[in-house]
PDB file of N, CA and C in Angstrom:
ATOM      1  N   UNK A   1       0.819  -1.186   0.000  1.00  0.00           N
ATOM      2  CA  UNK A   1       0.000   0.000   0.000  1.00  0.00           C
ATOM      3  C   UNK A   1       0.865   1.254   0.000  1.00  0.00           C
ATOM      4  N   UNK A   2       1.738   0.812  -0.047  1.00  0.00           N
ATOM      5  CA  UNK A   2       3.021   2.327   0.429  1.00  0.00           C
ATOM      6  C   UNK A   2       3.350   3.076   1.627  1.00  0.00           C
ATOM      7  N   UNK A   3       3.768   4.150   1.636  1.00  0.00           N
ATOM      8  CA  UNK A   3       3.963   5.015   2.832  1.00  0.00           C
ATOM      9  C   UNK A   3       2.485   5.682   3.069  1.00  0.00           C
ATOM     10  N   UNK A   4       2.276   5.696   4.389  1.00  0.00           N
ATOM     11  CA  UNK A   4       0.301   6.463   4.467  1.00  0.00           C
ATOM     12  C   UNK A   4       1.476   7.925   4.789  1.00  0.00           C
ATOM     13  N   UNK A   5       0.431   8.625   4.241  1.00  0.00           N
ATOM     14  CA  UNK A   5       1.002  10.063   4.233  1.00  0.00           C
ATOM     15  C   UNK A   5      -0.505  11.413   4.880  1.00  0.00           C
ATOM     16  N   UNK A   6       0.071  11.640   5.900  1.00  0.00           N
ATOM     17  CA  UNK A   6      -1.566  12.171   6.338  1.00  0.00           C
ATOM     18  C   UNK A   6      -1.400  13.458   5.468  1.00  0.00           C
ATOM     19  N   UNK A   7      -3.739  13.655   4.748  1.00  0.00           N
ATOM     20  CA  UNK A   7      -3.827  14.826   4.857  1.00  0.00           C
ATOM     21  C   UNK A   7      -3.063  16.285   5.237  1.00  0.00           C
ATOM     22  N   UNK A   8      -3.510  17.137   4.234  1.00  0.00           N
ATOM     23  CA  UNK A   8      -2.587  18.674   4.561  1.00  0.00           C
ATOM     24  C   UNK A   8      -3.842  19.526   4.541  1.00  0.00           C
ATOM     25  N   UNK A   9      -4.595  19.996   5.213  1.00  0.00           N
ATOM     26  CA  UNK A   9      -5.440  20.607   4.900  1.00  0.00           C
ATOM     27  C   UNK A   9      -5.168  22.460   4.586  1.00  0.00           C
ATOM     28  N   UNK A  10      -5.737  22.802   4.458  1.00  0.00           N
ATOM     29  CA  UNK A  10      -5.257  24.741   3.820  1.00  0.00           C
ATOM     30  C   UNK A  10      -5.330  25.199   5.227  1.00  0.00           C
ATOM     31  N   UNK A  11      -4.562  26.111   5.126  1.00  0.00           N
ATOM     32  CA  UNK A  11      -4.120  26.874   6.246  1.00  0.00           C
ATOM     33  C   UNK A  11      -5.087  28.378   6.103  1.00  0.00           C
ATOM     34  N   UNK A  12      -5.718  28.060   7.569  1.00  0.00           N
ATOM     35  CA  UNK A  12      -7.460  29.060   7.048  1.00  0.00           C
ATOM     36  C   UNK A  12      -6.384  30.528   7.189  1.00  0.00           C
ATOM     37  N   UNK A  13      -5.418  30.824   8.022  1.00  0.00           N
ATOM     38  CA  UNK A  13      -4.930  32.019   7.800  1.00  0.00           C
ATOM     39  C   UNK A  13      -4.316  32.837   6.454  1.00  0.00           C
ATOM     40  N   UNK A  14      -3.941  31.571   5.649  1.00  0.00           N
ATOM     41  CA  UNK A  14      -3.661  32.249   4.230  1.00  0.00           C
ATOM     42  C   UNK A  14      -4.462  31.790   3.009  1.00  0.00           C
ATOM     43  N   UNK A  15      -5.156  30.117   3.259  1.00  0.00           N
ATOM     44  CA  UNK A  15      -5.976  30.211   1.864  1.00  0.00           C
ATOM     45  C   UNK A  15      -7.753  30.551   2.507  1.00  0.00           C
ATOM     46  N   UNK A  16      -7.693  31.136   3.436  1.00  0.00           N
ATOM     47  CA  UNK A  16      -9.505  31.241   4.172  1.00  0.00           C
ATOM     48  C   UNK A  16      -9.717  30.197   4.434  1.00  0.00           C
ATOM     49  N   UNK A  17     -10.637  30.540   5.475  1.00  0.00           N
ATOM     50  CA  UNK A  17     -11.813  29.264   5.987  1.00  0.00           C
ATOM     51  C   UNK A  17     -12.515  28.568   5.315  1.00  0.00           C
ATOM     52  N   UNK A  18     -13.161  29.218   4.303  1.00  0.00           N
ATOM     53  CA  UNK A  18     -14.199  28.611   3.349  1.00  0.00           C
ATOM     54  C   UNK A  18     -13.008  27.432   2.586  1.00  0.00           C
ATOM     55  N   UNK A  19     -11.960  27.548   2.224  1.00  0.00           N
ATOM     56  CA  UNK A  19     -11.230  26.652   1.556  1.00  0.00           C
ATOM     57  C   UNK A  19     -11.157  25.173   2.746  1.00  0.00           C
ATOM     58  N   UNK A  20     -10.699  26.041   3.682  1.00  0.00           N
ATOM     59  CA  UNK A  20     -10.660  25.248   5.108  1.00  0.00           C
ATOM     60  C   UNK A  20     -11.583  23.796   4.877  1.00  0.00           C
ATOM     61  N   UNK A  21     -12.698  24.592   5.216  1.00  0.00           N
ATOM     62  CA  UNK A  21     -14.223  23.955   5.481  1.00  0.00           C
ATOM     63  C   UNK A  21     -14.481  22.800   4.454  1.00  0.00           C
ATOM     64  N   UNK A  22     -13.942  23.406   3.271  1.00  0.00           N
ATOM     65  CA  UNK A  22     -14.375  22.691   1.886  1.00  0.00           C
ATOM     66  C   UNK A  22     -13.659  21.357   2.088  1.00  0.00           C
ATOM     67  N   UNK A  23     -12.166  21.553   2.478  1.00  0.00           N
ATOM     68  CA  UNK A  23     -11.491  20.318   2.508  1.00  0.00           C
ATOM     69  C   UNK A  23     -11.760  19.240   3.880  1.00  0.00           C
ATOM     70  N   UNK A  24     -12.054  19.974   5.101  1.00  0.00           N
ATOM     71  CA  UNK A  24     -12.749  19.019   5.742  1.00  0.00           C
ATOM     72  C   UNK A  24     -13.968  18.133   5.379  1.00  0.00           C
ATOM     73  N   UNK A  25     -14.808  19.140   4.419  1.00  0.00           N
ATOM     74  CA  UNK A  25     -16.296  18.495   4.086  1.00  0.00           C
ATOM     75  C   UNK A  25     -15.563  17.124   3.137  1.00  0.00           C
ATOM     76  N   UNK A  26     -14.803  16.994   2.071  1.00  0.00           N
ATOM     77  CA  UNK A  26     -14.257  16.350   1.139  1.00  0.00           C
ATOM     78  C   UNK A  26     -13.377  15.033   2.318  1.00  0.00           C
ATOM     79  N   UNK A  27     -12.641  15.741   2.824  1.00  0.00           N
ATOM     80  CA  UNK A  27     -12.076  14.498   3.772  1.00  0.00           C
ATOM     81  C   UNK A  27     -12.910  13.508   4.573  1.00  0.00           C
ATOM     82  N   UNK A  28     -13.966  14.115   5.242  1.00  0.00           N
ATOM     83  CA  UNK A  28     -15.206  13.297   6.011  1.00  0.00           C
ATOM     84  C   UNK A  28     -15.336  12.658   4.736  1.00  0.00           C
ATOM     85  N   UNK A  29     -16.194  12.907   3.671  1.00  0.00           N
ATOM     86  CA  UNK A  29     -16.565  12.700   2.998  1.00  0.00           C
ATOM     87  C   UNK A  29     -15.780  10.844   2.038  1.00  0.00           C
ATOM     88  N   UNK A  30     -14.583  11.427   2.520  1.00  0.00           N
ATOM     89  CA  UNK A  30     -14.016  10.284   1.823  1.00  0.00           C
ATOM     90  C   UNK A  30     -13.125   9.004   3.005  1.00  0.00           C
ATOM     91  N   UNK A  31     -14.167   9.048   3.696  1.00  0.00           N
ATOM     92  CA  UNK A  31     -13.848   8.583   5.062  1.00  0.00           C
ATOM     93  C   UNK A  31     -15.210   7.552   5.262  1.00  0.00           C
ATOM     94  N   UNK A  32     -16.297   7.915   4.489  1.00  0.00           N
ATOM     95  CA  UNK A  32     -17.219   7.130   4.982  1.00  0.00           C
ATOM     96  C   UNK A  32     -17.429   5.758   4.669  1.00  0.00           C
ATOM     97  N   UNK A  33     -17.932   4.985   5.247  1.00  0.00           N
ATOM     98  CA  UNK A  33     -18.387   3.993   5.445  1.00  0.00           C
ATOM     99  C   UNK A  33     -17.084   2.645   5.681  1.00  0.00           C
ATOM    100  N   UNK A  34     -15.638   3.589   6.367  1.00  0.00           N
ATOM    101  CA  UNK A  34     -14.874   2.604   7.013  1.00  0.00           C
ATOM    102  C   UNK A  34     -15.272   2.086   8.082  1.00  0.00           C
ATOM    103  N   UNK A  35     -16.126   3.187   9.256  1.00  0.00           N
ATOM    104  CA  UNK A  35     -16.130   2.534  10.334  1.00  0.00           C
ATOM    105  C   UNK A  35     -17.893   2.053  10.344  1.00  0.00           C
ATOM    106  N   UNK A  36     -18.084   1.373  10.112  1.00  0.00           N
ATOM    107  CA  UNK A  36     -19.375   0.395  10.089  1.00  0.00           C
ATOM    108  C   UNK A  36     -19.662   0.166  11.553  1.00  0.00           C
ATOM    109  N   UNK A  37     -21.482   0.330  11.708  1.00  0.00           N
ATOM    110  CA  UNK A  37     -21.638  -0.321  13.306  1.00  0.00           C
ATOM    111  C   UNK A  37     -21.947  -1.942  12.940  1.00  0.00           C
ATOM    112  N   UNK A  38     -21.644  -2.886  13.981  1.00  0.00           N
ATOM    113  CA  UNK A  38     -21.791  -3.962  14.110  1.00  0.00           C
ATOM    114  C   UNK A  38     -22.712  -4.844  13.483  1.00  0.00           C
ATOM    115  N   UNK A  39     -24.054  -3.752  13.427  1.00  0.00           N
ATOM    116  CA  UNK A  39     -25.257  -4.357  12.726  1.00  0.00           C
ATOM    117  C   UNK A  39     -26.151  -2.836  12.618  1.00  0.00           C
ATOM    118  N   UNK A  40     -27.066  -3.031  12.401  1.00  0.00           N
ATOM    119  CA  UNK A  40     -28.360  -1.839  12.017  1.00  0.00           C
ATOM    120  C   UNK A  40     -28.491  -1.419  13.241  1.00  0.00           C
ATOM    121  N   UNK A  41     -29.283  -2.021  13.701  1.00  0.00           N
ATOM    122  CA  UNK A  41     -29.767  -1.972  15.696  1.00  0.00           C
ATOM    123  C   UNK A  41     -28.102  -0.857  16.516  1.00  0.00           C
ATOM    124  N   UNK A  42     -27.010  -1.512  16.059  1.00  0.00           N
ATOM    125  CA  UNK A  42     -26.267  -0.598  16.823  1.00  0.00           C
ATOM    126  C   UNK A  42     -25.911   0.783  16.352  1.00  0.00           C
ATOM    127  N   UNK A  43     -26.427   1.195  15.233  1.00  0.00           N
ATOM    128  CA  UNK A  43     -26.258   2.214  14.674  1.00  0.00           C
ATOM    129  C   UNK A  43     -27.840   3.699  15.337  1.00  0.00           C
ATOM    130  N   UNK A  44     -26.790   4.368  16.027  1.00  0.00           N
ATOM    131  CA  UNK A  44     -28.083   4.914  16.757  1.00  0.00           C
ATOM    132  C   UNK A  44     -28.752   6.061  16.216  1.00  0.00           C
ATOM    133  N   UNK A  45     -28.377   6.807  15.298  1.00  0.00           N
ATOM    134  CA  UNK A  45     -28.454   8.029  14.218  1.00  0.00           C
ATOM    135  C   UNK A  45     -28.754   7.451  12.865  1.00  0.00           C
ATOM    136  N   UNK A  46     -29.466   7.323  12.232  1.00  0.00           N
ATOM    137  CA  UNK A  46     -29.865   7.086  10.729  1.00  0.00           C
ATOM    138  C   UNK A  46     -28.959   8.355  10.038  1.00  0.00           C
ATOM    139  N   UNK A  47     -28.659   7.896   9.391  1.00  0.00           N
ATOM    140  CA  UNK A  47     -27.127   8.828   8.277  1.00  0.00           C
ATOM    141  C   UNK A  47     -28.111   9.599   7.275  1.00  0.00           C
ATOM    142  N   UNK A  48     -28.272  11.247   7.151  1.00  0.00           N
ATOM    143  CA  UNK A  48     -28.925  11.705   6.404  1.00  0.00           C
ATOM    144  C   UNK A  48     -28.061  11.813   4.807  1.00  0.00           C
ATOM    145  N   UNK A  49     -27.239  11.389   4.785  1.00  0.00           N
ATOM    146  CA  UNK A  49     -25.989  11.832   3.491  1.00  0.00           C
ATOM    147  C   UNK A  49     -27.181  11.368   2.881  1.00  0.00           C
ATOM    148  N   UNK A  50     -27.318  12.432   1.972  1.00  0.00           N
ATOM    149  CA  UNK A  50     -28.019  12.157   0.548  1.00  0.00           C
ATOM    150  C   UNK A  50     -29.567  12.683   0.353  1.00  0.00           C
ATOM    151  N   UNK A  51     -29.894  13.225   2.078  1.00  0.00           N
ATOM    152  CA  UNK A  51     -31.375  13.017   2.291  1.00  0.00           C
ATOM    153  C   UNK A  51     -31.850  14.293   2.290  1.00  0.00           C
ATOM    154  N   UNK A  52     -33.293  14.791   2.522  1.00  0.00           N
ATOM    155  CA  UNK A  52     -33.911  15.586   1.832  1.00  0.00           C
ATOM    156  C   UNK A  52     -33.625  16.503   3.168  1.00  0.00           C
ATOM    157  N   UNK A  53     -33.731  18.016   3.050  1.00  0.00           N
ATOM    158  CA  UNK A  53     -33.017  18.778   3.928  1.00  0.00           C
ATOM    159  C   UNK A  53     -33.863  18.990   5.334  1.00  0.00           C
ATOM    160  N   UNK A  54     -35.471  18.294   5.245  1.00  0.00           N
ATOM    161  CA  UNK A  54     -36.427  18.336   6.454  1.00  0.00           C
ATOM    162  C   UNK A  54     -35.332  16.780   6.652  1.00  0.00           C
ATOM    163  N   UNK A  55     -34.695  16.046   6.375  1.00  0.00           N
ATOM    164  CA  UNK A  55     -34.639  14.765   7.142  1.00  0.00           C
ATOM    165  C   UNK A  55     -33.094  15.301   8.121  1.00  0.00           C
ATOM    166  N   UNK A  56     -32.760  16.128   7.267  1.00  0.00           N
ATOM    167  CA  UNK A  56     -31.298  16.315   8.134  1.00  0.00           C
ATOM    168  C   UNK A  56     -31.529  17.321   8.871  1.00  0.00           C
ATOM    169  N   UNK A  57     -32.208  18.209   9.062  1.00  0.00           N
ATOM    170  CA  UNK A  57     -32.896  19.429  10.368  1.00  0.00           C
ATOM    171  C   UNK A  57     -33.688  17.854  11.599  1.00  0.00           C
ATOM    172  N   UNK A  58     -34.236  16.719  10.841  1.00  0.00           N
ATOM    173  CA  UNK A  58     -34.479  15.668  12.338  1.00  0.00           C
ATOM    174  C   UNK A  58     -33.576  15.091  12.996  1.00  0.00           C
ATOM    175  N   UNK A  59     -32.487  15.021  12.047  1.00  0.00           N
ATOM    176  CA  UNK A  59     -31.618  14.210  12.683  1.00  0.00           C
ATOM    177  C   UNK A  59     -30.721  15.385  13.598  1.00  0.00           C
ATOM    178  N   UNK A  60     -30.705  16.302  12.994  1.00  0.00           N
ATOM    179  CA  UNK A  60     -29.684  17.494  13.732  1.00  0.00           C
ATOM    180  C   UNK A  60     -30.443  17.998  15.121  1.00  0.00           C
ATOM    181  N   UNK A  61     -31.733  17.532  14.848  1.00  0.00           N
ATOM    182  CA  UNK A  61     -32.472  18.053  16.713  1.00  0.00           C
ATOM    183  C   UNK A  61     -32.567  16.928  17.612  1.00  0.00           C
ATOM    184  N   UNK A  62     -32.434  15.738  16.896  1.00  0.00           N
ATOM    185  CA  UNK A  62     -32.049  14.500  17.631  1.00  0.00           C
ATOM    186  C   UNK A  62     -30.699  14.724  18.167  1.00  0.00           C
ATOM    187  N   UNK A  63     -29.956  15.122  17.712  1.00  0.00           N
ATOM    188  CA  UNK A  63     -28.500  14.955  17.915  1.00  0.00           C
ATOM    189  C   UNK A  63     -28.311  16.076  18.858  1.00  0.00           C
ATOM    190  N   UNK A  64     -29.397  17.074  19.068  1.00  0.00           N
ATOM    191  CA  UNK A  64     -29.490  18.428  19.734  1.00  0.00           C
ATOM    192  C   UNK A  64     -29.376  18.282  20.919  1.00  0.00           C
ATOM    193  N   UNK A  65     -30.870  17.314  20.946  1.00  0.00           N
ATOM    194  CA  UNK A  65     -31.403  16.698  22.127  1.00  0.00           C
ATOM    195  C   UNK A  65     -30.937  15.556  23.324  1.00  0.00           C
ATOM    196  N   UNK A  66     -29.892  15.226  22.486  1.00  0.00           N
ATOM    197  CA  UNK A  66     -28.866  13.959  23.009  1.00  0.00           C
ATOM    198  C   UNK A  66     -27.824  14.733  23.992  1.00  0.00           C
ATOM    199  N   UNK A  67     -27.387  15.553  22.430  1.00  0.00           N
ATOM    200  CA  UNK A  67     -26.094  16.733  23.544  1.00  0.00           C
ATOM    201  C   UNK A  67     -26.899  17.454  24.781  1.00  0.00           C
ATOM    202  N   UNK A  68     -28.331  17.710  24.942  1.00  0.00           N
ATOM    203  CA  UNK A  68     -28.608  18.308  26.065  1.00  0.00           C
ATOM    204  C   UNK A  68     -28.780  17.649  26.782  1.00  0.00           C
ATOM    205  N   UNK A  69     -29.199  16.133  26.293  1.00  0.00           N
ATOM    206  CA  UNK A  69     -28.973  15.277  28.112  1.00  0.00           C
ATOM    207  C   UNK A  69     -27.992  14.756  28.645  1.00  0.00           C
ATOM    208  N   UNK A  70     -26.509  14.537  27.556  1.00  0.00           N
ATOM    209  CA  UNK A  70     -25.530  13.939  27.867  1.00  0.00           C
ATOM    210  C   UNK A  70     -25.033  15.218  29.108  1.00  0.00           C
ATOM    211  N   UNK A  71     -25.107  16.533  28.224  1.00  0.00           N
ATOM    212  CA  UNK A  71     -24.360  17.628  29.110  1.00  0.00           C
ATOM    213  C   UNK A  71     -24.718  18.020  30.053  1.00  0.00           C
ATOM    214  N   UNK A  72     -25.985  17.791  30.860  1.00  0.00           N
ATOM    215  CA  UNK A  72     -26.586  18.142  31.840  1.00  0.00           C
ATOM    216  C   UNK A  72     -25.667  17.596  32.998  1.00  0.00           C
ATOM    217  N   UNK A  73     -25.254  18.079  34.064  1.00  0.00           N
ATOM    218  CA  UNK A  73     -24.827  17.380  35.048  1.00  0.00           C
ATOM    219  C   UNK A  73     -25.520  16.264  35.870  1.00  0.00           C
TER     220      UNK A  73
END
């Protein structure tokens, strides 16, 4: 496979953020579906990639709603 050579992403101070952003979105992006859950059942978030923009505003208040009970003391 060769030498693994990590990612360089743009440096938001000289090529901007928006370049920034772009290459994180592209890196996730090309990252998916290495880490697989075990089965369906353990997968606790349904994956909106691809989905209509009311399905990813549900999943993003699910995910809202999680962070407010995890963070609660």
């Amino acid at each position: 496979m060769g030498d693994w050579v990590p990612a360089r992403l743009p440096d938001p101070l000289s090529d901007g953020m928006v370049e920034r952003a772009r290459a994180l979105v592209r890196a996730a992006a090309a990252l998916r579906g290495w880490l697989l859950p075990s089965s369906a059942e353990a997968d606790e978030v349904n994956d909106p990639y691809g989905a209509p923009i009311t399905f990813f505003r549900s999943i993003g208040e699910e995910l809202q709603q999680a962070w407010i009970r995890w963070s609660r003391p």
